[in-house]
Protein backbone atom coordinates (compact mmCIF):
# COMPACT_ATOMS: atom_id res chain seq x y z
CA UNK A 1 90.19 92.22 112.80
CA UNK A 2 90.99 91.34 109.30
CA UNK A 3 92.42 94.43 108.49
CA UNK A 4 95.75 93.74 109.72
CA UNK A 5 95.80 90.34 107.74
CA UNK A 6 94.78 92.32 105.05
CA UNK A 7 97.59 94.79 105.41
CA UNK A 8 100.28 91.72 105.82
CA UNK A 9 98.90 90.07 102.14
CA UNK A 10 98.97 93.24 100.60
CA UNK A 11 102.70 94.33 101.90
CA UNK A 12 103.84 91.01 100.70
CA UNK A 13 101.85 91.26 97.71
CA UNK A 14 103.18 94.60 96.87
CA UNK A 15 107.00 93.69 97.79
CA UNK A 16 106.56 90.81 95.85
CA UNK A 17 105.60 92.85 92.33
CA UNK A 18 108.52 94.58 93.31
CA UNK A 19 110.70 91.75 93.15
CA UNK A 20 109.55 90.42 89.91
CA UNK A 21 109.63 93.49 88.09
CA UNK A 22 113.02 94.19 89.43
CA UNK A 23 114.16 90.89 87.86
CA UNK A 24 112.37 91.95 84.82
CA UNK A 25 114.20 94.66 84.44
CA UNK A 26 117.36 93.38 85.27
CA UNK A 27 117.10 91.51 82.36
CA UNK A 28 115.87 93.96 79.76
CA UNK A 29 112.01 93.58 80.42
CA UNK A 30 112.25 90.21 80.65
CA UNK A 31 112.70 86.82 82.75
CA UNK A 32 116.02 85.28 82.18
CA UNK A 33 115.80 82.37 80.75
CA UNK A 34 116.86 80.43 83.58
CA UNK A 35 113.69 81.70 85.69
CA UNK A 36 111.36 81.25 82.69
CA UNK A 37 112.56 78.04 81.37
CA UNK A 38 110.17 74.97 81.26
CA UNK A 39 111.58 72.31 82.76
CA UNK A 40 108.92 69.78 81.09
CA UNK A 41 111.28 69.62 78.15
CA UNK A 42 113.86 67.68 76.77
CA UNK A 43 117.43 68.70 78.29
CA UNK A 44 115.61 71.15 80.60
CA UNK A 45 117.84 72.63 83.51
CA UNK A 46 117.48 74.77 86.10
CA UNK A 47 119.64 77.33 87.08
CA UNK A 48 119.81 77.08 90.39
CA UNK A 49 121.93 80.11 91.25
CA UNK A 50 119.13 82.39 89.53
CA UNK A 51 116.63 80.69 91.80
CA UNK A 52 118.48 81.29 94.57
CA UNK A 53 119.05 84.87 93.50
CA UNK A 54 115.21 85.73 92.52
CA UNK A 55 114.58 84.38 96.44
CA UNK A 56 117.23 86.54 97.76
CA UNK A 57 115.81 89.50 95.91
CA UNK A 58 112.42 89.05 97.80
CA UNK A 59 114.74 88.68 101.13
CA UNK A 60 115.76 91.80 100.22
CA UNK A 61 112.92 93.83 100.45
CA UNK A 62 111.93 92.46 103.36
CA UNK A 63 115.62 93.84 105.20
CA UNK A 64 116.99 90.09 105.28
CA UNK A 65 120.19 88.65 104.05
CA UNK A 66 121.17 86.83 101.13
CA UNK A 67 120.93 82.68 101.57
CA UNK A 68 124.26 81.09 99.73
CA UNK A 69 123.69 78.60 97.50
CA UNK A 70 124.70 75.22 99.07
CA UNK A 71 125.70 72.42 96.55
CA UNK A 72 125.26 69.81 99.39
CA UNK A 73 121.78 70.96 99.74
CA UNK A 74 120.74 71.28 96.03
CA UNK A 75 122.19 67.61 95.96
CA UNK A 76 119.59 66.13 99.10
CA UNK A 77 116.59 68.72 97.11
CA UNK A 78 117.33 66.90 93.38
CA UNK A 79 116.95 63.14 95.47
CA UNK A 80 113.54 64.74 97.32
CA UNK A 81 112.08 66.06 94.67
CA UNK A 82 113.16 62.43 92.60
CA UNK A 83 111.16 60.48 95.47
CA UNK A 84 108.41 63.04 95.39
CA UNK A 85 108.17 62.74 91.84
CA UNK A 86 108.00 58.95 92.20
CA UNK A 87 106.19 58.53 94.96
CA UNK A 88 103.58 61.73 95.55
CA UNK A 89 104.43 62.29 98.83
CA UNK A 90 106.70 64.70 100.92
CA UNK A 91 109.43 63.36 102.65
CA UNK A 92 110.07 64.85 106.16
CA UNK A 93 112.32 67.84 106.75
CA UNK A 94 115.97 66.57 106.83
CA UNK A 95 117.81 66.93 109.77
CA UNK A 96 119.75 70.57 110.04
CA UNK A 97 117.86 72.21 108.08
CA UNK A 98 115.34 75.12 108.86
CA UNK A 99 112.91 74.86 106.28
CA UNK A 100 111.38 72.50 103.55
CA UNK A 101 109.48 73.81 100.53
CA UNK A 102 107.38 71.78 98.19
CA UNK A 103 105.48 72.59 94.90
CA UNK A 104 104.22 70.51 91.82
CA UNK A 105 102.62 71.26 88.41
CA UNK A 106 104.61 74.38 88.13
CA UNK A 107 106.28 74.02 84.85
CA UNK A 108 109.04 77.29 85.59
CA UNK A 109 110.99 78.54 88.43
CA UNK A 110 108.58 81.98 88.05
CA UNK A 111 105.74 80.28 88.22
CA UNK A 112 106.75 78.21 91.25
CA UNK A 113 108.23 81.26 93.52
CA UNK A 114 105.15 82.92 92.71
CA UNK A 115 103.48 80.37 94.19
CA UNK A 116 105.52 80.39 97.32
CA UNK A 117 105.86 83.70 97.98
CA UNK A 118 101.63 83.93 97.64
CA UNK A 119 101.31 81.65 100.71
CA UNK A 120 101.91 83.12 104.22
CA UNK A 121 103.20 79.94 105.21
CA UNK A 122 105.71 79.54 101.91
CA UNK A 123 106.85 83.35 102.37
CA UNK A 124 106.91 83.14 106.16
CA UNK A 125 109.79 79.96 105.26
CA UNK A 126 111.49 82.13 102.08
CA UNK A 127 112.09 85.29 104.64
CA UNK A 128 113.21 83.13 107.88
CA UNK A 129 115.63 85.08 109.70
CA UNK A 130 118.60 82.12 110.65
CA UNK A 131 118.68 81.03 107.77
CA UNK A 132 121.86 81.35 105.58
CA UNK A 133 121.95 79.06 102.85
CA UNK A 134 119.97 77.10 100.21
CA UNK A 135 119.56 74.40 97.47
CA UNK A 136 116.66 74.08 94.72
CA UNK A 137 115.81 71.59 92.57
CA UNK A 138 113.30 70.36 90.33
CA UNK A 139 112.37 66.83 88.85
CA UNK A 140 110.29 66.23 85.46
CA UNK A 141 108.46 62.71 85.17
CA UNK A 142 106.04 62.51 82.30
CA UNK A 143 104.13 59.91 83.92
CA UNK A 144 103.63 61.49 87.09
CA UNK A 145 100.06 63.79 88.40
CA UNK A 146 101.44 66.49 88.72
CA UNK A 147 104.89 66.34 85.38
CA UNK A 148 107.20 68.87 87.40
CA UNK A 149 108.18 68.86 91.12
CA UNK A 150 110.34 70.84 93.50
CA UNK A 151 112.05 70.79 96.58
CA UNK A 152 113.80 73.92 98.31
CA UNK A 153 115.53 73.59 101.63
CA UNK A 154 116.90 76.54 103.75
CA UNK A 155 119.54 76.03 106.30
């Protein structure tokens, strides 16, 4: 019975080159800056509404909404992903929200979505149907494991 598992990873798989090469495009062959930018240096900043957008691009072509980017949100993922950086460990799912989603060693936005959207579980959470809204950040600490970590929550 592993064909339909197969079929499942290589639909996402397939929407998911989609995605990225329709951001690519959008930006004349390349990643914007804001999706490519490593946020292991100096002054580093992520754009969180081209976060936002890249993940509502891979809603897209799976026939769900757009999530709206939620400053109050973005504001409780920059203190988790502080105290994750700090600490190592996850902090439970805050209350109202629908999902969680950690990564860490990912030095770009790119790289980190990639990551998500490779993991049933992590793509399962980007393409949940109630959810409406989102915040992103990430957190740099040199003297951490892992250097860069972030936090995304839906709502």
């Amino acid at each position: 019975m592993m064909l339909p598992r197969f079929a499942s990873l290589a639909r996402v798989t397939i929407m998911s080159l989609m995605v990225l090469t329709a951001a690519g495009c959008s930006t004349g062959g390349a990643l914007s800056p804001g999706l490519s930018q490593r946020m292991d240096q100096p002054g580093a900043r992520l754009n969180t509404a081209e976060a936002i957008g890249i993940v509502n691009q891979y809603r897209g072509t799976v026939g769900l909404g757009p999530l709206a980017e939620d400053p109050a949100l973005d504001a409780t993922a920059q203190t988790m992903a502080a105290q994750y950086a700090k600490t190592g460990r996850q902090s439970p799912k805050p209350e109202g929200t629908i999902e969680i989603r950690y990564s860490a060693g990912y030095y770009n936005f790119a790289e980190t979505f990639s990551g998500w959207r490779q993991s049933p579980e992590n793509s399962a959470a980007l393409s949940g149907t109630t959810a409406t809204r989102a915040g992103i950040a990430s957190v740099y600490d040199p003297n951490s494991p892992y250097g860069v970590y972030w936090v995304m929550i839906v709502g």
